[in-house]
Every structure is written in structure tokens, then in C-alpha cells.
C-alpha atoms as a PDB file:
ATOM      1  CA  UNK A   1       0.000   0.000   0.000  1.00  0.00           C
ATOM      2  CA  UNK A   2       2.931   2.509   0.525  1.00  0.00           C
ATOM      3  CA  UNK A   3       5.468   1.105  -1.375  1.00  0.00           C
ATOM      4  CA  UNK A   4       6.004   3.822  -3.534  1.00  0.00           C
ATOM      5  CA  UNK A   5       5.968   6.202  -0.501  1.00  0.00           C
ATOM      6  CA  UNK A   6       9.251   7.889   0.728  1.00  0.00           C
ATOM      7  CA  UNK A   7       8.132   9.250   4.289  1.00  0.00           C
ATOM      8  CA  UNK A   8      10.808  12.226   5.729  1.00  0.00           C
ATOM      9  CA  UNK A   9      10.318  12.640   9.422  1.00  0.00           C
ATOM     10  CA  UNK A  10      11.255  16.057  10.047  1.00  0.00           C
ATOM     11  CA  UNK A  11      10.928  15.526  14.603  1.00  0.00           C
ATOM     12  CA  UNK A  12      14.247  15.667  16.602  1.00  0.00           C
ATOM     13  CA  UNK A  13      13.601  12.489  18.919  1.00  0.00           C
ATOM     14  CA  UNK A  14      13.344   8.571  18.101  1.00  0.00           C
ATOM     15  CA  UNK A  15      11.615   7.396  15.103  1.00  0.00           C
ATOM     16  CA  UNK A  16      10.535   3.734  16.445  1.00  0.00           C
ATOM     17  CA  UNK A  17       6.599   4.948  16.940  1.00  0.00           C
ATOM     18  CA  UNK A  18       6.877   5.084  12.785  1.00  0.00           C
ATOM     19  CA  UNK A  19       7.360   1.690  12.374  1.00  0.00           C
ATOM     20  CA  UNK A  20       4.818   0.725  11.562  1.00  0.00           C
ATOM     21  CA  UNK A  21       4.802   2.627   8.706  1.00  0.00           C
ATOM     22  CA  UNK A  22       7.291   0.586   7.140  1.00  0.00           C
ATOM     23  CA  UNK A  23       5.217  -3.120   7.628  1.00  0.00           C
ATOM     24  CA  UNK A  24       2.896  -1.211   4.772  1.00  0.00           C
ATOM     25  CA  UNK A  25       5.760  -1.182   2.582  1.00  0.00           C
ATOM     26  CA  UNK A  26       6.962   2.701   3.107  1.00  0.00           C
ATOM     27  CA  UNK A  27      10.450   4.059   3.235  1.00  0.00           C
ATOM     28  CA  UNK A  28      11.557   6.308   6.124  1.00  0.00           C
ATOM     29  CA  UNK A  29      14.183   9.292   6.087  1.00  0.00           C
ATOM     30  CA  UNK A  30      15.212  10.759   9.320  1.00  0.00           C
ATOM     31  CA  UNK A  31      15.900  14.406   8.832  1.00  0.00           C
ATOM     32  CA  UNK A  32      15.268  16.399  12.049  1.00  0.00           C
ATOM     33  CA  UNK A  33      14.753  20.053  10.911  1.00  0.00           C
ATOM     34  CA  UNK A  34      15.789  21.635  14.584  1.00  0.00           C
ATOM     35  CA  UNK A  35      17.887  20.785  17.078  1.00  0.00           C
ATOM     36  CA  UNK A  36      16.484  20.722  21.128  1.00  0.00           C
ATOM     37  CA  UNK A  37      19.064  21.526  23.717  1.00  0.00           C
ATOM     38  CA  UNK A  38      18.818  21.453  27.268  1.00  0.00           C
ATOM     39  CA  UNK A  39      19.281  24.995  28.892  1.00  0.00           C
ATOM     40  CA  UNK A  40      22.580  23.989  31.691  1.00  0.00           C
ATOM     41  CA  UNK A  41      21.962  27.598  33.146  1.00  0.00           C
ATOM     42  CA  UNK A  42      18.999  27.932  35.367  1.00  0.00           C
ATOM     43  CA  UNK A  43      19.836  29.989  38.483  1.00  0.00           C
ATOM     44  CA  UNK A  44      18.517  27.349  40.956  1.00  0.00           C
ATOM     45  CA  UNK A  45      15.207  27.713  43.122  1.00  0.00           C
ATOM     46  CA  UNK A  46      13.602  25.914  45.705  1.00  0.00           C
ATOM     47  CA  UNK A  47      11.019  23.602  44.734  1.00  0.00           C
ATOM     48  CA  UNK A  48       8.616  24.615  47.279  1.00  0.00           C
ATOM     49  CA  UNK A  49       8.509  28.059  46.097  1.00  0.00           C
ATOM     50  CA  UNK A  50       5.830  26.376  43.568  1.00  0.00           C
ATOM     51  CA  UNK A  51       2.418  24.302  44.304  1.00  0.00           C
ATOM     52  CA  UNK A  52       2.318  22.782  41.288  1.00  0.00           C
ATOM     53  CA  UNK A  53       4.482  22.241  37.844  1.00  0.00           C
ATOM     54  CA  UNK A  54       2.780  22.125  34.555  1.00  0.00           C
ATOM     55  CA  UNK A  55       4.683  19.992  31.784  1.00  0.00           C
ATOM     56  CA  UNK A  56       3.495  19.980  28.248  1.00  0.00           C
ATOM     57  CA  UNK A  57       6.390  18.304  26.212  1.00  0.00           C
ATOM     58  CA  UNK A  58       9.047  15.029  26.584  1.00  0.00           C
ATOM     59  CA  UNK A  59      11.683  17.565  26.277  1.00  0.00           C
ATOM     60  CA  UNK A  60      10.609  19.985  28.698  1.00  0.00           C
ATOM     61  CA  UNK A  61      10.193  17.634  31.409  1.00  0.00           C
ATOM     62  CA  UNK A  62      13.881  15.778  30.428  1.00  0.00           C
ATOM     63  CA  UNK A  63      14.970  19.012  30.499  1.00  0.00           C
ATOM     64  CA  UNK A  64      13.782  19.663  33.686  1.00  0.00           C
ATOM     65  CA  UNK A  65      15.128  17.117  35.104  1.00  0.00           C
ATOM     66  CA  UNK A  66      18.623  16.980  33.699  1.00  0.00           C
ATOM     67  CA  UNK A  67      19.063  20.056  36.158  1.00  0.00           C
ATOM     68  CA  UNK A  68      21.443  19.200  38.955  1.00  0.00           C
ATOM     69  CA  UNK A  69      19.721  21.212  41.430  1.00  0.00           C
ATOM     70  CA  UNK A  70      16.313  19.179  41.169  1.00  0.00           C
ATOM     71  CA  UNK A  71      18.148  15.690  41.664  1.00  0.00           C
ATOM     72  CA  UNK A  72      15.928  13.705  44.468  1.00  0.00           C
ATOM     73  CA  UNK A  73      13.050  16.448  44.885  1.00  0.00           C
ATOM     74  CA  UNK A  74       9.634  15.935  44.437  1.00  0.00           C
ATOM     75  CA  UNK A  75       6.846  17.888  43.276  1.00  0.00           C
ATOM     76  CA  UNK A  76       3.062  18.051  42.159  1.00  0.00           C
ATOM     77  CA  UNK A  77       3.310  17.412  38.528  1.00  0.00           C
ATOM     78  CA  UNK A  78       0.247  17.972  36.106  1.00  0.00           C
ATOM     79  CA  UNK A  79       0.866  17.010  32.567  1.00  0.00           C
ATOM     80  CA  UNK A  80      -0.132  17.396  29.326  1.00  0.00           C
ATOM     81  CA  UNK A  81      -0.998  13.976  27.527  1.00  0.00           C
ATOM     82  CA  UNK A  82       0.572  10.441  28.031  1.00  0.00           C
ATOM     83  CA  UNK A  83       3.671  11.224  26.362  1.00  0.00           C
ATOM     84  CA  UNK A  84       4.439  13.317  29.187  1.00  0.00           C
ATOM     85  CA  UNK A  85       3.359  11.545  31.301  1.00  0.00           C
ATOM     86  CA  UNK A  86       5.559   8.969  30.937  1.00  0.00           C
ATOM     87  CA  UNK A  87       8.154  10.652  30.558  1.00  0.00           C
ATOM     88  CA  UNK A  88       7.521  12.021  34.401  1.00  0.00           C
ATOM     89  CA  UNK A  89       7.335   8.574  35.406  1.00  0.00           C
ATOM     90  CA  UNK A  90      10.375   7.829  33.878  1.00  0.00           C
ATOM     91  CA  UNK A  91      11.771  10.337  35.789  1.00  0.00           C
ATOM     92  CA  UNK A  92      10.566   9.186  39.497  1.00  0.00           C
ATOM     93  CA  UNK A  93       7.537  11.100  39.311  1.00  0.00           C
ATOM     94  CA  UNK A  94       3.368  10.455  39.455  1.00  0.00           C
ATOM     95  CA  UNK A  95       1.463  13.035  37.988  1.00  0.00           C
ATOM     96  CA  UNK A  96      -1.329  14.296  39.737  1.00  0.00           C
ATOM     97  CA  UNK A  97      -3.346  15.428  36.803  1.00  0.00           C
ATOM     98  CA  UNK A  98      -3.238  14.146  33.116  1.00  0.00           C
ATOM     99  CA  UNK A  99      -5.216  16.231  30.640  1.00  0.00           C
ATOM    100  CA  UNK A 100      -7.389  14.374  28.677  1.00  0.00           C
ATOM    101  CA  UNK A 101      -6.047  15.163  25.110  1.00  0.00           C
ATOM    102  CA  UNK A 102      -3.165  16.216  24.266  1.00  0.00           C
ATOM    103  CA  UNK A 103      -3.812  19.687  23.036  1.00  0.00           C
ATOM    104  CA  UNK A 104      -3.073  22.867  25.104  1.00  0.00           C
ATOM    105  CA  UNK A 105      -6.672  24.390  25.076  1.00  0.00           C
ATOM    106  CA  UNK A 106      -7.545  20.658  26.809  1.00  0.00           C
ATOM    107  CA  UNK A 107      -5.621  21.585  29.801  1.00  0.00           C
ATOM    108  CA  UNK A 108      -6.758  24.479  29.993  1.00  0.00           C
ATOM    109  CA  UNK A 109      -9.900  24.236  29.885  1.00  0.00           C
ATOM    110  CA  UNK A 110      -9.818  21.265  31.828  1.00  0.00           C
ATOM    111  CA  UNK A 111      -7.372  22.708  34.752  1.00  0.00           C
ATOM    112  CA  UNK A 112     -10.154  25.926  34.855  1.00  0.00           C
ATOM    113  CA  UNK A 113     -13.185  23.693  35.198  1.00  0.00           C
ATOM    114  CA  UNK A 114     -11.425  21.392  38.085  1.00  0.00           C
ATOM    115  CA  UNK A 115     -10.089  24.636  40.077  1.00  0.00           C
ATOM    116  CA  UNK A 116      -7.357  22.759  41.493  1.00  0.00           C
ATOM    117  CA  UNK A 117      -5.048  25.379  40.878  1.00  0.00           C
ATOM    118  CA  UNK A 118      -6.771  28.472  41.678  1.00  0.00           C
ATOM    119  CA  UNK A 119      -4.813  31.045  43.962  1.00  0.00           C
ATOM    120  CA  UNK A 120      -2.271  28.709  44.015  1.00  0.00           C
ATOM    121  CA  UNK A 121       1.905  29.352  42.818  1.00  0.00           C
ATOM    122  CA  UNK A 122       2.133  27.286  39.278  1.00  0.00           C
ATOM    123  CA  UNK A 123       5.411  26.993  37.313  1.00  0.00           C
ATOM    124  CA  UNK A 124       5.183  25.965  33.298  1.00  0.00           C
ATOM    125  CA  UNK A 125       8.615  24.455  32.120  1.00  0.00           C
ATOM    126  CA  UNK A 126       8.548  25.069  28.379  1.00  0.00           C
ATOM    127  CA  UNK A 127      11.385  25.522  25.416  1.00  0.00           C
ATOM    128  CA  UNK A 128      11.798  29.373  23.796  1.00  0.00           C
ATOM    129  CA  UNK A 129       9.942  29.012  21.062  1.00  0.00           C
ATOM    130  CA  UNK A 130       6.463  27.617  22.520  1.00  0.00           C
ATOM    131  CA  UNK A 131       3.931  30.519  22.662  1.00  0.00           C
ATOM    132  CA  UNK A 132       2.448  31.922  25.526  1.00  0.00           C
ATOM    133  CA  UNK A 133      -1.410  30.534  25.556  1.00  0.00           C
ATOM    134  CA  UNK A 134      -1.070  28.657  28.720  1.00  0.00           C
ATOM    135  CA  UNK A 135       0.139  31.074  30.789  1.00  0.00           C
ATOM    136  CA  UNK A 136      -2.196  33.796  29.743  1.00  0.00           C
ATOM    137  CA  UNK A 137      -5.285  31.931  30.277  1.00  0.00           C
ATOM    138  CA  UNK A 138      -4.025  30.628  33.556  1.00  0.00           C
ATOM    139  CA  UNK A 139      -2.752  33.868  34.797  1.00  0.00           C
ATOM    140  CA  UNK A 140      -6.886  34.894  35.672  1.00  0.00           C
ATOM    141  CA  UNK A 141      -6.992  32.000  38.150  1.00  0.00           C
ATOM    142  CA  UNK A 142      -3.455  31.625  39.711  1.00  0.00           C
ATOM    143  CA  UNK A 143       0.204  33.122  40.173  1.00  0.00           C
ATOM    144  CA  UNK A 144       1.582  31.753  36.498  1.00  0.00           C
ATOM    145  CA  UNK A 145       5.733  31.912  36.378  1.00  0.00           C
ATOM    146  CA  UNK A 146       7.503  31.055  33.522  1.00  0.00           C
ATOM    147  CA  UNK A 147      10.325  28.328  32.871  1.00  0.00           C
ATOM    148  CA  UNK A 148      12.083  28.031  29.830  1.00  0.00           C
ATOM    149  CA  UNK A 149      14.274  24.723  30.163  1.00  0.00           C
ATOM    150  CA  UNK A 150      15.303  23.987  26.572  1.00  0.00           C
ATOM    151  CA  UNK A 151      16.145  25.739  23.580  1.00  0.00           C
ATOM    152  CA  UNK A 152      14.941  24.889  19.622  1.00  0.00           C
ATOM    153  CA  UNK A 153      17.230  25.925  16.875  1.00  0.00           C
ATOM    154  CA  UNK A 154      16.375  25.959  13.460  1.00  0.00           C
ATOM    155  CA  UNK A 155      18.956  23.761  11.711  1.00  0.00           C
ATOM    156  CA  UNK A 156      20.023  26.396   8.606  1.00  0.00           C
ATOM    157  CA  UNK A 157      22.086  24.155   6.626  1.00  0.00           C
ATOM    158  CA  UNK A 158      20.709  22.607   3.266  1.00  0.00           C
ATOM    159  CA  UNK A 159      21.329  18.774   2.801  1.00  0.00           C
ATOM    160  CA  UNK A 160      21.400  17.761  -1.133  1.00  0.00           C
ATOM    161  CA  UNK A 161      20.526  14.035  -0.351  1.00  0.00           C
ATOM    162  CA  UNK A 162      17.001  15.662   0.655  1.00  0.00           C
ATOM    163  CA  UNK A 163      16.944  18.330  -2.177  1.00  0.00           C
ATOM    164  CA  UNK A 164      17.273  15.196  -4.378  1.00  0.00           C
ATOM    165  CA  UNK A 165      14.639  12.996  -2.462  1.00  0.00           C
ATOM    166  CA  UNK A 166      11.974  15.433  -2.708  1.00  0.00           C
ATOM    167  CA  UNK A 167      12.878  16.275  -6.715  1.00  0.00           C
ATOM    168  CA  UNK A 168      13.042  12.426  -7.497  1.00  0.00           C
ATOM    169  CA  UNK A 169      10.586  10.315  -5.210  1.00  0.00           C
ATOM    170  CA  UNK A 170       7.210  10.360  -4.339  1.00  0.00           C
ATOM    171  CA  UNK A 171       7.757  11.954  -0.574  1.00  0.00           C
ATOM    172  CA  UNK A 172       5.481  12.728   2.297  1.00  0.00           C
ATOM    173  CA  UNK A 173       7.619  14.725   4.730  1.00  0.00           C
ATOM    174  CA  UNK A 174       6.118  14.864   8.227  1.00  0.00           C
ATOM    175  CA  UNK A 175       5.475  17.733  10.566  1.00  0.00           C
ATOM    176  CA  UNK A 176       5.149  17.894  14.435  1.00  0.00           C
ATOM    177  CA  UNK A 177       6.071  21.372  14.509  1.00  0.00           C
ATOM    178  CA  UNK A 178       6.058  24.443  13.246  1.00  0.00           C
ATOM    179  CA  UNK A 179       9.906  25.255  13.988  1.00  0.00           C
ATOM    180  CA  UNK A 180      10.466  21.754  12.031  1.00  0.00           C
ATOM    181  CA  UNK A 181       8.544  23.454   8.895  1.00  0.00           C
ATOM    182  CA  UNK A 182       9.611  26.430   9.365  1.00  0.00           C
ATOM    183  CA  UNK A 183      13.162  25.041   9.040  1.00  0.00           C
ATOM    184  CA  UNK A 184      12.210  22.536   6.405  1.00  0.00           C
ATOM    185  CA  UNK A 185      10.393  25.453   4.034  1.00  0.00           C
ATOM    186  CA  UNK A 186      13.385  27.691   4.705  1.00  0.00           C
ATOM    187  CA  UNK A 187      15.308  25.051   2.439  1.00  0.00           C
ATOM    188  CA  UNK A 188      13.240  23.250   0.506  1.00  0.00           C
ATOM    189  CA  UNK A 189      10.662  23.270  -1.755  1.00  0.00           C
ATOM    190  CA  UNK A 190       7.730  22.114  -0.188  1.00  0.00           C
ATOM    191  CA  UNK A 191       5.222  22.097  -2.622  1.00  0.00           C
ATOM    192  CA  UNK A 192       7.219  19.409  -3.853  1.00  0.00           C
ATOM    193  CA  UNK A 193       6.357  16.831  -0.971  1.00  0.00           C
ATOM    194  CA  UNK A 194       3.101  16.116   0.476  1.00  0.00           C
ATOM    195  CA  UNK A 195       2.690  17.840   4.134  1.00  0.00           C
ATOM    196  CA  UNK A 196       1.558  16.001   6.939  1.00  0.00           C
ATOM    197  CA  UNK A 197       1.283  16.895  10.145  1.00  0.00           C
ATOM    198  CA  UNK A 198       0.268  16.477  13.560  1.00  0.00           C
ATOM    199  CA  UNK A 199      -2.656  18.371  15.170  1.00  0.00           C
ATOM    200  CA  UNK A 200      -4.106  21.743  14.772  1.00  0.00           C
ATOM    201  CA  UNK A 201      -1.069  23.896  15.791  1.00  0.00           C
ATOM    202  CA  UNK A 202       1.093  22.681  13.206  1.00  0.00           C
ATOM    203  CA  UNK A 203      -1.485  22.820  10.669  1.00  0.00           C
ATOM    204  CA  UNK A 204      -2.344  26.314  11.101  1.00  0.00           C
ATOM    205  CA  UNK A 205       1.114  27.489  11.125  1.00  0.00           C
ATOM    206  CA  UNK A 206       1.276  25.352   7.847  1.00  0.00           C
ATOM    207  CA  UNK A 207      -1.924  27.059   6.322  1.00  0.00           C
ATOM    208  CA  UNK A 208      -0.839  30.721   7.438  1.00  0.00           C
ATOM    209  CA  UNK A 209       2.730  30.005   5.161  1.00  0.00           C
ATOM    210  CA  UNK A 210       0.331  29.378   2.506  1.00  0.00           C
ATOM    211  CA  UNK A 211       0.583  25.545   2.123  1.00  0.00           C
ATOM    212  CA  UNK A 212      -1.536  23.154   3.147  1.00  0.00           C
ATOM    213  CA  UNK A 213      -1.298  19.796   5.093  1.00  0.00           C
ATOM    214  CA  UNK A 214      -3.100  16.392   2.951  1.00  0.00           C
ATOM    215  CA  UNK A 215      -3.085  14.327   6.065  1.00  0.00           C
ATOM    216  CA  UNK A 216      -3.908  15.937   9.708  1.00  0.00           C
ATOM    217  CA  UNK A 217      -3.536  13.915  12.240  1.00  0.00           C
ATOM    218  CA  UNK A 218      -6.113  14.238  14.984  1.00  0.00           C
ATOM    219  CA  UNK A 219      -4.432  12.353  17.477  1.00  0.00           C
ATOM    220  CA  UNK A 220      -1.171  14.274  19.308  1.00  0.00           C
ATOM    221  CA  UNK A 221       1.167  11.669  18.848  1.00  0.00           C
ATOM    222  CA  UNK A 222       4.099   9.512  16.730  1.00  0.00           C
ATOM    223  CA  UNK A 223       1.964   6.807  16.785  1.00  0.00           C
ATOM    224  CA  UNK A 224      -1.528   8.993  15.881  1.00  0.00           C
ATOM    225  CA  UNK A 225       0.822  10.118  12.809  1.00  0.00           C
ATOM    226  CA  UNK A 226       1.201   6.685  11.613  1.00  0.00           C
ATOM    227  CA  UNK A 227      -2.012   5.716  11.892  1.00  0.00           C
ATOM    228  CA  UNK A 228      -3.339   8.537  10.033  1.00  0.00           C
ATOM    229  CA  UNK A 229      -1.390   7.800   6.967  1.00  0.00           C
ATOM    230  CA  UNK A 230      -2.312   4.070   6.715  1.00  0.00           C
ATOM    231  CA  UNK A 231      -5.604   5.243   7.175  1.00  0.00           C
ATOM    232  CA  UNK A 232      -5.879   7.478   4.417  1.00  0.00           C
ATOM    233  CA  UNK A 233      -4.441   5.405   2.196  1.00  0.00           C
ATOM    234  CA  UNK A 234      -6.230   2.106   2.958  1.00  0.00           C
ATOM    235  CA  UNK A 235      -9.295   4.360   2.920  1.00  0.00           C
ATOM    236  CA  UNK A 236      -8.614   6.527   0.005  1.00  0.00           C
ATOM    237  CA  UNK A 237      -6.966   3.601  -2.032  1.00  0.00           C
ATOM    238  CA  UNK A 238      -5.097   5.979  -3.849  1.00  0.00           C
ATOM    239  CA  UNK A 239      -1.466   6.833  -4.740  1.00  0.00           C
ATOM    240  CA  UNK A 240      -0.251  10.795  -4.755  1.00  0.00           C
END
């Protein structure tokens, strides 16, 4: 069924929840458009100073915890998404609260309707470039600070090998962010791959650059991303 397919994953991370992918006869290219780094200089705090920690992202909560400072603490960790979650877990921590999809409006809405945080001292741990939605909705209800614990570069240097893999094969180069296309379209020509992506933030950022994503995937994760594909194509029985 995808055996003509030539799939560029475009995420900085592992690429074994795409698997999958290949059992239905696709290729995968790993090409990660940005590059995550941990931030090693956060003037140290005392974890009490906060009630509760939101994390929204694998990274941010690695992140987190790759700061010496925070070795053997605990805290009241509410999460966005199973992803995160387990990467808390994997980290020595339960989560208190787990929103129920993966999607920042979820929490939310979800954290406002539960009042568990009202009037109460909440830290986010993000990266630099994720906007600022959380913490300006939260901000009516509680004392919102800001934690930036990793940084997302753009990677700015042009491989041929993809150059000539978008020009010769029939690609569909996946999203999961809009740094990652932002990099990608920086680049690249990308009307000349098919653009799929992951969610509704991605997708908008896609549509606003004035392209436009063939498969959205509803569900916020690797795996969701695989299963969209198959599922278009087993549905669709078509080829691109």
C-alpha cells in the first residue's frame, strides 16, 4: 500500500513509533529540521517556592530534570498527555493530573473547570519558542511563572541528499512542529512533498505560510501520525 511512498520525518527524537509505517511497505528518512538543547543555566530555586508544575512536552520535562539542582526532589506534577506523562514517570515522578487530550486548550480548559489550581503558585517548564497561551489563560486564576528549560534551533544548513529525495521520489515529509517546517520550508521546496502533520497547531502554522497539510492527524502523537497515513491510504486507495 505505501510502497512507492518515501516518508521524511522532520521531529528531533526517536523514530521507532513510525514503524509501523514501514510493515505497509513505506520508506523512512530521518531528517530532524531543529535541534532541542537542554538549557545547563537555570539559576537554581527551591522547589517549594511552587504548588504545582505544569509539563506539556518530553523535552521539557527531560529538560527539567537533567538540572542538577532538582536531583531527588519531588513535586506536584500535572501534565499534558501520556507522552508526558511517561516521561515524568520515567523520571521518578506520578502526575497528579493528566489532561485528557493532548492539546493545550484541553488543559486548559480542563485545569479551569477542576479549580485545582486556583490562587495557588504554578510553574510551566517550556522551550523558547512555545507561545504563551497557557500562561495567559491561567494567569486569571493563579500566580503563572515562567520556565524556559530547553532551547529549539532551526537547523540552517541545506542537505542535497534531501533536495534530491523530494525532486526524485514520491515523498510525504512529516510535521510535528512548526519550527520543524519552518526550518524545512526555509530550504526546501515544499510544494514538492506532500505535508503532513500532527494536530491543529502545526497545521495552522502550515496554512498561514500558505501551504496546506493532505493528512492531519487528529491524534497528538508519533503513533496517531502513523495511523493517520495508513488510514488514508487504505481508505482513500489511492497513490499521490
Amino acid at each position: 500500500m505505501l510502497s512507492d511512498k518515501h516518508i521524511v520525518l522532520t521531529h528531533c527524537g526517536d523514530t521507532d513509533s513510525f514503524q509501523s509505517l514501514k510493515e505497509y511497505g513505506a520508506t523512512l528518512y530521518h531528517f530532524p529540521m531543529i535541534d532541542i538543547v537542554a538549557n545547563s543555566d537555570v539559576t537554581p530555586f527551591n522547589l517549594s517556592n511552587f504548588d504545582y508544575y505544569i509539563f506539556t512536552s518530553k523535552n521539557g520535562v527531560n529538560s527539567f530534570f537533567n538540572l542538577d539542582f532538582l536531583k531527588g526532589e519531588t513535586i506536584n506534577a500535572i501534565c499534558l498527555g501520556e507522552k508526558t506523562k511517561g516521561a515524568l514517570a520515567e523520571n521518578g515522578v506520578e502526575s497528579i493530573f493528566i489532561s485528557t487530550e493532548s492539546y493545550a486548550e484541553n488543559l486548559i480548559t480542563e485545569l479551569v473547570e477542576n479549580q485545582m489550581i486556583n490562587g495557588k503558585k504554578v510553574l510551566l517548564v517550556l522551550g523558547n519558542l512555545v507561545d504563551n497561551r497557557i500562561e495567559e489563560e491561567l494567569k486569571n486564576i493563579c500566580e503563572v511563572n515562567r520556565l524556559d528549560v530547553y532551547t529549539t534551533t532551526l537547523i540552517t544548513a541545506k542537505k542535497e541528499v534531501i533536495t534530491d529525495l523530494i525532486d526524485t521520489k514520491n515523498t510525504l515529509s512529516v510535521f510535528t512542529s512548526p519550527s520543524a517546517f519552518h526550518a524545512f520550508s526555509n530550504l526546501y521546496d515544499a510544494e514538492k512533498t506532500t505535508l503532513i502533520t500532527i494536530g491543529t497547531t502545526t497545521s495552522k502554522y502550515i496554512k498561514t505560510s500558505g501551504f496546506a497539510s493532505k493528512i492531519i492527524a487528529e491524534e497528538q502523537t508519533y503513533e496517531g501520525i502513523s495511523k493517520a497515513i495508513i488510514n488514508y491510504y487504505e481508505t482513500k486507495n489511492i497513490s499521490i
